[in-house]
C-alpha atoms as a PDB file:
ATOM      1  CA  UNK A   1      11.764   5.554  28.638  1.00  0.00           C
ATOM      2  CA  UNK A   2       9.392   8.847  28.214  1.00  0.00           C
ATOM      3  CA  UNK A   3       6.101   7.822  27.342  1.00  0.00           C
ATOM      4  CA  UNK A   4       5.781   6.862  23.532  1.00  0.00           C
ATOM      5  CA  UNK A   5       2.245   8.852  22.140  1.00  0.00           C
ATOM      6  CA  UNK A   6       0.817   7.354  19.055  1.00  0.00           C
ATOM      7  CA  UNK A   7      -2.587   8.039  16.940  1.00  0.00           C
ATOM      8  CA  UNK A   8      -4.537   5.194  15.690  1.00  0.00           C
ATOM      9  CA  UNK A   9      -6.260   5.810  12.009  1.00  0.00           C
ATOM     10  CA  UNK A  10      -7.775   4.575   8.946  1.00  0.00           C
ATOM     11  CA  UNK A  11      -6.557   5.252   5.479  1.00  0.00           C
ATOM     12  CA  UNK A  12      -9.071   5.474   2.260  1.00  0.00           C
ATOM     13  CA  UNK A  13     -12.085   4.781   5.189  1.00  0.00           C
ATOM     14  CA  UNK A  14     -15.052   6.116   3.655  1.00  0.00           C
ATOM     15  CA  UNK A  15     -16.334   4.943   7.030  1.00  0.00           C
ATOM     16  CA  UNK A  16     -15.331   5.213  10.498  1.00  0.00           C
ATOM     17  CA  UNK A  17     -14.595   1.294  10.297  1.00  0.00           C
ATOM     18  CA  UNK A  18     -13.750   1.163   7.050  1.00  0.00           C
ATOM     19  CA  UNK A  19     -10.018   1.233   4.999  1.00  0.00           C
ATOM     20  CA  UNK A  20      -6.921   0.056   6.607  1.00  0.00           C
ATOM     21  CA  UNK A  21      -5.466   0.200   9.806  1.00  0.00           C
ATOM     22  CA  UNK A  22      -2.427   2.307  10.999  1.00  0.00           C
ATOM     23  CA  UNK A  23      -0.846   3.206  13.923  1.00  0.00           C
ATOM     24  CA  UNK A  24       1.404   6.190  13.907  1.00  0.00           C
ATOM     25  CA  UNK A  25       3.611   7.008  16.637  1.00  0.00           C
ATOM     26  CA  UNK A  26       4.207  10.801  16.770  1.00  0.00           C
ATOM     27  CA  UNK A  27       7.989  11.003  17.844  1.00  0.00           C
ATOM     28  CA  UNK A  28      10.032   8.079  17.458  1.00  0.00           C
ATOM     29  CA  UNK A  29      13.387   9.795  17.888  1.00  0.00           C
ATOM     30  CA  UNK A  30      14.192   8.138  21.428  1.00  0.00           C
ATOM     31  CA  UNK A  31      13.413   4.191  19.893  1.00  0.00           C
ATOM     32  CA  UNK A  32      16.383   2.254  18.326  1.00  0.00           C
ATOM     33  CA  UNK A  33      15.341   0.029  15.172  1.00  0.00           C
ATOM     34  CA  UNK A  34      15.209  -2.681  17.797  1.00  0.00           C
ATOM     35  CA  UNK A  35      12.576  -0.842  19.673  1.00  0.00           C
ATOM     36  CA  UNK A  36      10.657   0.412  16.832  1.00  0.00           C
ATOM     37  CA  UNK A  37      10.201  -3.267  15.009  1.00  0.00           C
ATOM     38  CA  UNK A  38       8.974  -4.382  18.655  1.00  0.00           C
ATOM     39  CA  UNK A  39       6.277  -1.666  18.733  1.00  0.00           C
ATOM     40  CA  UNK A  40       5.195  -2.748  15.080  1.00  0.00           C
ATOM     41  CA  UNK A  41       4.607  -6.168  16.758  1.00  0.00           C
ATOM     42  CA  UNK A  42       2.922  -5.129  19.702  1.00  0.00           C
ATOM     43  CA  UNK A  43       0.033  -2.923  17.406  1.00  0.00           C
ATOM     44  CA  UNK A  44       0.439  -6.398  14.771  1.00  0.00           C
ATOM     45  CA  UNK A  45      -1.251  -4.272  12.157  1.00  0.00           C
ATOM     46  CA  UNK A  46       0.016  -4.479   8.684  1.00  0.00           C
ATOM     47  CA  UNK A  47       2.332  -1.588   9.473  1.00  0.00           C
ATOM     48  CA  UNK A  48       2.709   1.514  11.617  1.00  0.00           C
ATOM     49  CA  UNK A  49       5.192   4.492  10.883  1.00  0.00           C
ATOM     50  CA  UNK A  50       7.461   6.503  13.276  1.00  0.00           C
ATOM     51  CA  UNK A  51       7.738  10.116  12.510  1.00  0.00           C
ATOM     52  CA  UNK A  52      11.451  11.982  13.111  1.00  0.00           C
ATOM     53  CA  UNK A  53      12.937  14.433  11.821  1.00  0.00           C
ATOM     54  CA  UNK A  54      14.168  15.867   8.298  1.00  0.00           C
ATOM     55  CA  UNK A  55      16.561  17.873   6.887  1.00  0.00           C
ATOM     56  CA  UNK A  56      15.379  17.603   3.358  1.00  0.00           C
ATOM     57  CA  UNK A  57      11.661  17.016   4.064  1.00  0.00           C
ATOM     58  CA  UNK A  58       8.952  18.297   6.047  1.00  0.00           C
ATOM     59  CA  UNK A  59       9.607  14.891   8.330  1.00  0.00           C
ATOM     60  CA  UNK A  60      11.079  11.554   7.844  1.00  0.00           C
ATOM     61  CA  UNK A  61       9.318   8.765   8.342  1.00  0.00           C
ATOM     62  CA  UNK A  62       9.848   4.602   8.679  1.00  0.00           C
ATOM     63  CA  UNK A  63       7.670   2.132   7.734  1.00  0.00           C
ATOM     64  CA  UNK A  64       7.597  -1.351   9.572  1.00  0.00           C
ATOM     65  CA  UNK A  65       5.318  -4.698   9.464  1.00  0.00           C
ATOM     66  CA  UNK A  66       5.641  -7.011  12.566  1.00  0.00           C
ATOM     67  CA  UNK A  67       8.582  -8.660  10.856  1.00  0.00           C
ATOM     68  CA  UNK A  68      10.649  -6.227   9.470  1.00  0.00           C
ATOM     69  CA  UNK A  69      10.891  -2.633   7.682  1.00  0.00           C
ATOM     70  CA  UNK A  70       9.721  -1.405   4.383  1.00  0.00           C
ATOM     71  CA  UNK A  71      11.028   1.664   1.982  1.00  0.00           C
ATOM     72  CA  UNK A  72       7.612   2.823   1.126  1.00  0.00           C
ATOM     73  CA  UNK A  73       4.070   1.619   1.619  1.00  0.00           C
ATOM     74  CA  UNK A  74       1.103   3.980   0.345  1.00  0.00           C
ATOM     75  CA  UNK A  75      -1.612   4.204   3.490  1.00  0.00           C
ATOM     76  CA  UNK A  76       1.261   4.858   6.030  1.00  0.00           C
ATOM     77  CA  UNK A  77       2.749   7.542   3.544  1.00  0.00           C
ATOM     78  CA  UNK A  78      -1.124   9.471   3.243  1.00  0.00           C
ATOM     79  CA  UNK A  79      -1.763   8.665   7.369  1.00  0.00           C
ATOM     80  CA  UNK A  80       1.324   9.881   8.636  1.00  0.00           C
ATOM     81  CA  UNK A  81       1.076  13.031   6.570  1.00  0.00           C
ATOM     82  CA  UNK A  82      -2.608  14.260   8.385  1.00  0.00           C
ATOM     83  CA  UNK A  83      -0.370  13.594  12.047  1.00  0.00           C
ATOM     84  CA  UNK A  84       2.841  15.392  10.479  1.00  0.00           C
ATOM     85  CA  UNK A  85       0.883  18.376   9.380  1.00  0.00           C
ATOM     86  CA  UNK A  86      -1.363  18.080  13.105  1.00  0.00           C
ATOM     87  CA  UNK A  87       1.709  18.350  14.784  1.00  0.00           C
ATOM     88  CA  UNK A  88       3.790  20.906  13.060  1.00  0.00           C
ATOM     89  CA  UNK A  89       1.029  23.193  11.669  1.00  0.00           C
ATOM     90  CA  UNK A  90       2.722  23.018   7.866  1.00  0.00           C
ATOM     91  CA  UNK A  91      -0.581  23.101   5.905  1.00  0.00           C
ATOM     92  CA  UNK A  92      -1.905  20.838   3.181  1.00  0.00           C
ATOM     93  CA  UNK A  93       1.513  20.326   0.940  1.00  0.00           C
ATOM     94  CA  UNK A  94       4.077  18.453   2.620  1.00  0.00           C
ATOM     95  CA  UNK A  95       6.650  16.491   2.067  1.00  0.00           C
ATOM     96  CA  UNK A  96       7.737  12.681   3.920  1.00  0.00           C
ATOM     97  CA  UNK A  97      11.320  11.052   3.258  1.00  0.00           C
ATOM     98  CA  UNK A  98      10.785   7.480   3.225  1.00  0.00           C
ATOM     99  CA  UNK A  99      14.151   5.048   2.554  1.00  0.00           C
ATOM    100  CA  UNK A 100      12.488   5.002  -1.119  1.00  0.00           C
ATOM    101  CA  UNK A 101      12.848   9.034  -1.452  1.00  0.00           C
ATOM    102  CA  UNK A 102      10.636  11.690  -0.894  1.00  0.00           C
ATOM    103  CA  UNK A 103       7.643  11.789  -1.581  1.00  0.00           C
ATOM    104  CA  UNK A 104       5.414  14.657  -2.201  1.00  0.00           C
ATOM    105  CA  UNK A 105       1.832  14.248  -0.187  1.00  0.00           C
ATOM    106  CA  UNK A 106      -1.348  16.760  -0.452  1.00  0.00           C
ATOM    107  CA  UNK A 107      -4.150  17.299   1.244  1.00  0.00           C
ATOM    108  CA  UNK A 108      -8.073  18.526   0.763  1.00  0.00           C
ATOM    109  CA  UNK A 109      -9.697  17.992   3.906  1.00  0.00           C
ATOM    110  CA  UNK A 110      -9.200  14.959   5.158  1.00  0.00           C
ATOM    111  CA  UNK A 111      -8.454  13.611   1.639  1.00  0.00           C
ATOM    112  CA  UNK A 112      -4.775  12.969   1.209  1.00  0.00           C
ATOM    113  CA  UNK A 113      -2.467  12.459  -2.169  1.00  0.00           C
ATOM    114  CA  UNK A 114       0.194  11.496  -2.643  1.00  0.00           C
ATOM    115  CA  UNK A 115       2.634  11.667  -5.612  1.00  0.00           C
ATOM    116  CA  UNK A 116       4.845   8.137  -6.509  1.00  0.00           C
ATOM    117  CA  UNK A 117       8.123   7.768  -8.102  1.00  0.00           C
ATOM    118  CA  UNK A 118       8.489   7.231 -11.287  1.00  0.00           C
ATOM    119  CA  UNK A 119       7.623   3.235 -12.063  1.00  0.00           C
ATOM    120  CA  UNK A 120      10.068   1.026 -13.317  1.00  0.00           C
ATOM    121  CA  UNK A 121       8.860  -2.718 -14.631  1.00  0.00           C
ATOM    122  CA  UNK A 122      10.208  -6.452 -15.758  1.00  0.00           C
ATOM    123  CA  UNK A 123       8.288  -9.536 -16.745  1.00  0.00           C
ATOM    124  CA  UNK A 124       6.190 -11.679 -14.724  1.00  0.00           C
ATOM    125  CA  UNK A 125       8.177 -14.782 -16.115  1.00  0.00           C
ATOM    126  CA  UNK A 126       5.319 -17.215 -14.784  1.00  0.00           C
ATOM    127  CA  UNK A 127       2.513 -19.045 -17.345  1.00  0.00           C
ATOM    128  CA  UNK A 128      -1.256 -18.177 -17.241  1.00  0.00           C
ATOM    129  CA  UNK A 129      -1.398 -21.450 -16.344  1.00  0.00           C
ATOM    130  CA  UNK A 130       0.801 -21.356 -13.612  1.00  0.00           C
ATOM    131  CA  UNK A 131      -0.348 -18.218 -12.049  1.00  0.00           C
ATOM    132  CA  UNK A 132      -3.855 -19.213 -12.785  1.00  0.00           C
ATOM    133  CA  UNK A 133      -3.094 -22.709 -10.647  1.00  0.00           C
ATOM    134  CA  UNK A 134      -1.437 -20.377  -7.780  1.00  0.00           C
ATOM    135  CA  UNK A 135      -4.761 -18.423  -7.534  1.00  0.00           C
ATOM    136  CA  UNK A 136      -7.078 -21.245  -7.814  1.00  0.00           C
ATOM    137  CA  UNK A 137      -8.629 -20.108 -11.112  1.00  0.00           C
ATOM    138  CA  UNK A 138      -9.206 -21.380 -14.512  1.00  0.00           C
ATOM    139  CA  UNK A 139      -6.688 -20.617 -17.209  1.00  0.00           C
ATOM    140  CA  UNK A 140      -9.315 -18.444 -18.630  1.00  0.00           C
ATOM    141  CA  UNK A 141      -9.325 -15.940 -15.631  1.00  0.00           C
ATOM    142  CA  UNK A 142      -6.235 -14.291 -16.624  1.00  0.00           C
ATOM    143  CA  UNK A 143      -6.514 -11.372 -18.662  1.00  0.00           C
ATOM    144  CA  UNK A 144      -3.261 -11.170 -19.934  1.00  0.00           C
ATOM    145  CA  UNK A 145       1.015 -11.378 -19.103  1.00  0.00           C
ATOM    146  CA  UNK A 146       2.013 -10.273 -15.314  1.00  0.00           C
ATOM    147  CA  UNK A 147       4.240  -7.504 -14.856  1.00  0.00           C
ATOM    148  CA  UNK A 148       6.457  -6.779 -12.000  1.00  0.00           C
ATOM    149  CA  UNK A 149       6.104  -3.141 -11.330  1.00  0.00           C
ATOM    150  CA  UNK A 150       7.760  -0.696  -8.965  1.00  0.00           C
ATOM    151  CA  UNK A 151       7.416   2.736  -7.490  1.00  0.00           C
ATOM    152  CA  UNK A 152       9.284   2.112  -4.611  1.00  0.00           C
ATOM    153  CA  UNK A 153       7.781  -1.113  -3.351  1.00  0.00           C
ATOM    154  CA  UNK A 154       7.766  -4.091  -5.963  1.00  0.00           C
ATOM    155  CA  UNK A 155       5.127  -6.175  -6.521  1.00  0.00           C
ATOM    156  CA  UNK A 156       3.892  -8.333  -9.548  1.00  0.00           C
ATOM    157  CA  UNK A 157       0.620  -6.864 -11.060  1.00  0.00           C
ATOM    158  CA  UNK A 158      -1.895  -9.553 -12.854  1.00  0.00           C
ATOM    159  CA  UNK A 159      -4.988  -8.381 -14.833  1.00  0.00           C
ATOM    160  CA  UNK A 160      -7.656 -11.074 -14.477  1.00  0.00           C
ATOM    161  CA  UNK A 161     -10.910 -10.909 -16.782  1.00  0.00           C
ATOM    162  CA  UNK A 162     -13.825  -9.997 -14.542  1.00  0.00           C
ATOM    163  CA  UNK A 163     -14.733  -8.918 -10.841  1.00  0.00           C
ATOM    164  CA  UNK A 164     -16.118 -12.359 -10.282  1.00  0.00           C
ATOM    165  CA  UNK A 165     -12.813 -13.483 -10.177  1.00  0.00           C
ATOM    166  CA  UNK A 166     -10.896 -11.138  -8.196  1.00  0.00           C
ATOM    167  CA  UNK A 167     -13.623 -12.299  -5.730  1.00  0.00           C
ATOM    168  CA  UNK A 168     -13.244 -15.960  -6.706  1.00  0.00           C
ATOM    169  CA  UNK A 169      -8.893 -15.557  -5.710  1.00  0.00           C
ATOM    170  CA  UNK A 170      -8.301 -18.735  -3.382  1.00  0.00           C
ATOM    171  CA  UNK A 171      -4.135 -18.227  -3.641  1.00  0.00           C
ATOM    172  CA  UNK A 172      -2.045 -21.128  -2.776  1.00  0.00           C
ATOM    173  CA  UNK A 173       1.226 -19.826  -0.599  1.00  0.00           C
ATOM    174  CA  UNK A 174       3.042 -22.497  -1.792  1.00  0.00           C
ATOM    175  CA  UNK A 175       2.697 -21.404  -5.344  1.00  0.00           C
ATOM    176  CA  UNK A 176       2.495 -17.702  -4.647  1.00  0.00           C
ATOM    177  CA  UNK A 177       6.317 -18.164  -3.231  1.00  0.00           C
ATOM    178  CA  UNK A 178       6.979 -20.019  -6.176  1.00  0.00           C
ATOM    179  CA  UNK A 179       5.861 -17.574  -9.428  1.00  0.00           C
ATOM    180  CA  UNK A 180       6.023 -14.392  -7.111  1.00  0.00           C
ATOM    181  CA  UNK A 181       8.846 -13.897  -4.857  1.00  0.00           C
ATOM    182  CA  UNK A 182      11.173 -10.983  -5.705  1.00  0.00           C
ATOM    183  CA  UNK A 183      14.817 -10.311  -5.106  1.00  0.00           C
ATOM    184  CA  UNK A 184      13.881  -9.028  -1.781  1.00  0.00           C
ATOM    185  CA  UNK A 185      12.465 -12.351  -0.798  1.00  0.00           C
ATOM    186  CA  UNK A 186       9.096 -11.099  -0.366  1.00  0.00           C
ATOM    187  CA  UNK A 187       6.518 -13.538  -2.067  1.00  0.00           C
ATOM    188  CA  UNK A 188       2.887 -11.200  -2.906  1.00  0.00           C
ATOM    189  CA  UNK A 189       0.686 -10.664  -5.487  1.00  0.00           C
ATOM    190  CA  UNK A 190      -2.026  -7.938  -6.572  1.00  0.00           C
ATOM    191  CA  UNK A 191      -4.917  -9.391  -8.809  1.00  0.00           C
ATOM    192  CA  UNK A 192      -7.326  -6.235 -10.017  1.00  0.00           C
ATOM    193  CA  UNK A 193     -10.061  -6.589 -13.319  1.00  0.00           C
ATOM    194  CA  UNK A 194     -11.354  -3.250 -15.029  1.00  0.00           C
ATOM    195  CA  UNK A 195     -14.860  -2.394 -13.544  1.00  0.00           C
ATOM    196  CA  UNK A 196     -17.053   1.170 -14.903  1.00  0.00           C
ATOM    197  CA  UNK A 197     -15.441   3.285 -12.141  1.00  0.00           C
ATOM    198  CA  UNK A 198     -11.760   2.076 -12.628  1.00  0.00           C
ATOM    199  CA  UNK A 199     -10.660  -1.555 -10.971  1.00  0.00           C
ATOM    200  CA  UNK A 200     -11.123  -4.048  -8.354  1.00  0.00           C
ATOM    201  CA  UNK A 201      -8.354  -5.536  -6.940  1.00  0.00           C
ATOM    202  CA  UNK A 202      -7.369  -7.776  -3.973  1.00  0.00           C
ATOM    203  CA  UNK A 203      -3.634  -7.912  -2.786  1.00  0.00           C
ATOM    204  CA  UNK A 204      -2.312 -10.759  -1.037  1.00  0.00           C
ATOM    205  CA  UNK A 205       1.665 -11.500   0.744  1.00  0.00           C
ATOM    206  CA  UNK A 206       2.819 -14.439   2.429  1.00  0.00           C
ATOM    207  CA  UNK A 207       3.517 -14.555   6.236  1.00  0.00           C
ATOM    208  CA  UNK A 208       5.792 -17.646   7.650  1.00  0.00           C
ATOM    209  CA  UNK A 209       2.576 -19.631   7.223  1.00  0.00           C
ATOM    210  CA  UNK A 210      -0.392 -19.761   5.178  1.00  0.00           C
ATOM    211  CA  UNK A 211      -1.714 -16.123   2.858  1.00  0.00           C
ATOM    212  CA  UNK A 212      -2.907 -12.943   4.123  1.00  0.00           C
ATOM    213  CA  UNK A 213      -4.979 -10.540   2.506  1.00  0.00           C
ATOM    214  CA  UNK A 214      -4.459  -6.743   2.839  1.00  0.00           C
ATOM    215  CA  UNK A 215      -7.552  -4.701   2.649  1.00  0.00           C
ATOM    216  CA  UNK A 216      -6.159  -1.688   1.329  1.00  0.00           C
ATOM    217  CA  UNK A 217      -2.876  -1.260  -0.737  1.00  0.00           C
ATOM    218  CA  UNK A 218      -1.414   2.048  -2.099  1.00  0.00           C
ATOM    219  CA  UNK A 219       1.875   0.994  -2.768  1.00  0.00           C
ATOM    220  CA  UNK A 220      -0.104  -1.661  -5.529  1.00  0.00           C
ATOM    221  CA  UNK A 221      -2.410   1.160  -6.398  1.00  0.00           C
ATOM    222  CA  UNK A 222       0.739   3.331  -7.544  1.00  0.00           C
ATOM    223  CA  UNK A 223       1.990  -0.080  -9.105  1.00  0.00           C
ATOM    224  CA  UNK A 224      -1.165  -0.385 -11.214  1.00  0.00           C
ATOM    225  CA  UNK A 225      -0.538   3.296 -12.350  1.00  0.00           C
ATOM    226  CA  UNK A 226       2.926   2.063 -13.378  1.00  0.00           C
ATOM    227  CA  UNK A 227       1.364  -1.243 -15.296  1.00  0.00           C
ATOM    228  CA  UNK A 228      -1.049   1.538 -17.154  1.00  0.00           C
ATOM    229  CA  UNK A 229       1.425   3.329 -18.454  1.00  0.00           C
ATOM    230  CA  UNK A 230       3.622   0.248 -19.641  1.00  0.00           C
ATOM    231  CA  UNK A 231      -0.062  -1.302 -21.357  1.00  0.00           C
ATOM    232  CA  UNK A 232      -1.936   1.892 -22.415  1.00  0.00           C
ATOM    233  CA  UNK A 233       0.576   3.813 -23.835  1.00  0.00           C
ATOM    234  CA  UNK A 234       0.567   6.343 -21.143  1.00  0.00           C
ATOM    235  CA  UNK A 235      -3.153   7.636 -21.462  1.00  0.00           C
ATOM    236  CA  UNK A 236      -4.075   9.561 -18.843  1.00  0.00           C
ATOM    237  CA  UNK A 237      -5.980   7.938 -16.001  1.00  0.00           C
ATOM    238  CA  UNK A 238      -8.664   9.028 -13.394  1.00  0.00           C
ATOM    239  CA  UNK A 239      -9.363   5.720 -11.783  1.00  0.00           C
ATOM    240  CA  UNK A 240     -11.681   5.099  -8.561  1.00  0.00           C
ATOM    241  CA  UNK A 241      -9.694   1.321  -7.256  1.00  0.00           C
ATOM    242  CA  UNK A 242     -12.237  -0.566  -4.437  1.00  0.00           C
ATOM    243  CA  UNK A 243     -10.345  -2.910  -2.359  1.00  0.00           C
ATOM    244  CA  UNK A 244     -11.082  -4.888   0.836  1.00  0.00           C
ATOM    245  CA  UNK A 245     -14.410  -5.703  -0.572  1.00  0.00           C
ATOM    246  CA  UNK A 246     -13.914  -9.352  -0.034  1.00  0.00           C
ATOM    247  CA  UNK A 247     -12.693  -8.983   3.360  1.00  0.00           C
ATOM    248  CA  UNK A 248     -16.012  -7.022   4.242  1.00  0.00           C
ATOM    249  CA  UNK A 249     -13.534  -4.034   4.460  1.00  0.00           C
ATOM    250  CA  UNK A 250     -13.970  -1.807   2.014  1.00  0.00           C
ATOM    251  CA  UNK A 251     -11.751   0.524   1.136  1.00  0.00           C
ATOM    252  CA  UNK A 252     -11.649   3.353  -1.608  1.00  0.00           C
ATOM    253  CA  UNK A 253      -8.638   4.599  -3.684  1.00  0.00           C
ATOM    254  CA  UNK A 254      -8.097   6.636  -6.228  1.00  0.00           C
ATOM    255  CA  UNK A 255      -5.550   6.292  -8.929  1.00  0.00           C
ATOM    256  CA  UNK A 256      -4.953   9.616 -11.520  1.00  0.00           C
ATOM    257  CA  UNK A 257      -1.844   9.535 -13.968  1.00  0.00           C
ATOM    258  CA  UNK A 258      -1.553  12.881 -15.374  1.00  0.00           C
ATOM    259  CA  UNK A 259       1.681  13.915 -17.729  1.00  0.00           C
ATOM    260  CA  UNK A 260       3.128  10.401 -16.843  1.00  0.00           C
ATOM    261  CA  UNK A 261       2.679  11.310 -13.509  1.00  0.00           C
ATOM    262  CA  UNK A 262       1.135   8.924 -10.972  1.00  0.00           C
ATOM    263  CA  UNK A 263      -1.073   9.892  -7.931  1.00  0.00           C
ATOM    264  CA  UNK A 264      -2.509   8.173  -5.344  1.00  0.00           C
ATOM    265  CA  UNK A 265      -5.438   9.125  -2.845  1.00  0.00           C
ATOM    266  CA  UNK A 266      -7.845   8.466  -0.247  1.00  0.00           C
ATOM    267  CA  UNK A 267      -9.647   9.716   3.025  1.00  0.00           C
ATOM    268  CA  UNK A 268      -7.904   9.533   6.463  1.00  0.00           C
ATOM    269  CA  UNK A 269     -10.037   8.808   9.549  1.00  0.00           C
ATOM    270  CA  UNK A 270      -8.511   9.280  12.879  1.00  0.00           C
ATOM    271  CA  UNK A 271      -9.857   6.876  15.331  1.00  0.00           C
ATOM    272  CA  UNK A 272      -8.125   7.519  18.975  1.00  0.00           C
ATOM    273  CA  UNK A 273      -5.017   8.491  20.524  1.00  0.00           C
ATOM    274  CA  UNK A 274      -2.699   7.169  23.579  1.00  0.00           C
ATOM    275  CA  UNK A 275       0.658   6.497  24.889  1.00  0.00           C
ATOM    276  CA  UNK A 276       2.308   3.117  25.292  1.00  0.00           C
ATOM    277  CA  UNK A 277       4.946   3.471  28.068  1.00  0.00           C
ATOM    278  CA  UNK A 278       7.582   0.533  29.270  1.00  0.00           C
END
């Protein structure tokens, strides 16, 4: 096996240590799917991408977890973009095919954007009550009805009424497999609350055991974008979206929706480089 290099980075970091982890590998045309979900387990971060090539994009690009693969995720789309456009020299507008579609991804710096699919969206069929009991909040915390939203990457959006208790979330798994598991079996949920600069939000999934928190989530952030337009009656949108905060890991997003369009952004940080080799 020829050694396997790979780029470590942060995505919507407005510090060195800050936003969330990925691990890109630069070439991943030698690995079988085998190989590539066993290199997602050995970096155990919540995902890291494998760049190969495209022949209706500037590259292609999968998306795993330690357990399995995903069609889109938002911080691997915006990192692997700054190591696709390191590597080939293509500029700031580029493209990525991800088993979702292509997706269109710009860059200003070290800022990246990218643009979602178009949302689609169906009921969150649980109670306030019930979803209010699955975060460990009172009845009164919830803002208003859930909404399953998706631009590639479902996941059931729920408005609660202040910052406070985005911060105050204590999910139950138990519950959060119950009200908000979707057809693809994955149980999540994404709680945000309106601040002066645009939302707070926390996201949270379900492992075999126990909850996990994710510290920053574009996928969601392009999901809240969808659960604007359904509630707002498509106003635009120019939306700064702090997550991580909770985790001591902050991490900055921005959401725009512009002519029904949806956008997504934040800063990429590289951290290091290396080669794993077997």
């Amino acid at each position: 096996m020829p050694a396997i290099r790979y780029r470590l980075l942060n995505v919507f970091a407005e510090t060195p240590f800050g936003g969330n982890p990925l691990a890109v590998i630069e070439d991943g045309s030698s690995l079988s799917d085998a190989e590539m979900q066993l290199v997602a387990r050995q970096f155990n971060l919540s995902e890291t991408t494998f760049i190969l090539p495209s022949t209706q994009a500037t590259a292609r690009v999968r998306i795993f977890t330690p357990g399995y693969e995903m069609p889109f995720a938002g911080h691997p789309t915006l990192g692997s973009a700054q190591v696709v456009r390191a590597l080939q020299g293509t500029g700031d507008a580029i493209t990525l095919e991800m088993k979702a579609g292509v997706i269109p991804v710009l860059a200003d710096g070290d800022r990246w954007t990218l643009q979602a699919m178009p949302p689609v969206n169906r009921p969150l069929e649980a109670s306030p009550t019930q979803l209010a009991a699955m975060l460990g909040l009172p009845a009164t915390s919830i803002a208003g009805p859930g909404l399953w939203v998706s631009c590639g990457n479902e996941q059931p959006m729920l408005q609660l009424n202040s910052v406070a208790a985005v911060h105050a979330c204590r999910p139950d798994s138990e519950l959060v497999r119950r009200y908000c598991t979707n057809a693809d079996g994955k149980a999540k949920v994404y709680v945000f609350a309106r601040t002066d600069e645009g939302f707070e939000s926390r996201f949270f999934w379900t492992p075999d055991t126990g909850i996990s928190e994710d510290p920053g989530t574009g996928s969601a952030a392009a999901n809240l974008g969808g659960w604007w337009l359904a509630t707002q009656g498509g106003a635009a949108l120019n939306a700064t979206i702090r997550q991580g905060t909770a985790m001591g890991r902050p991490n900055v997003l921005r959401l725009q929706i512009t002519d029904q369009r949806i956008y997504v952004g934040g800063r990429v940080v590289e951290l290091g480089r290396g080669e794993l080799n077997w």
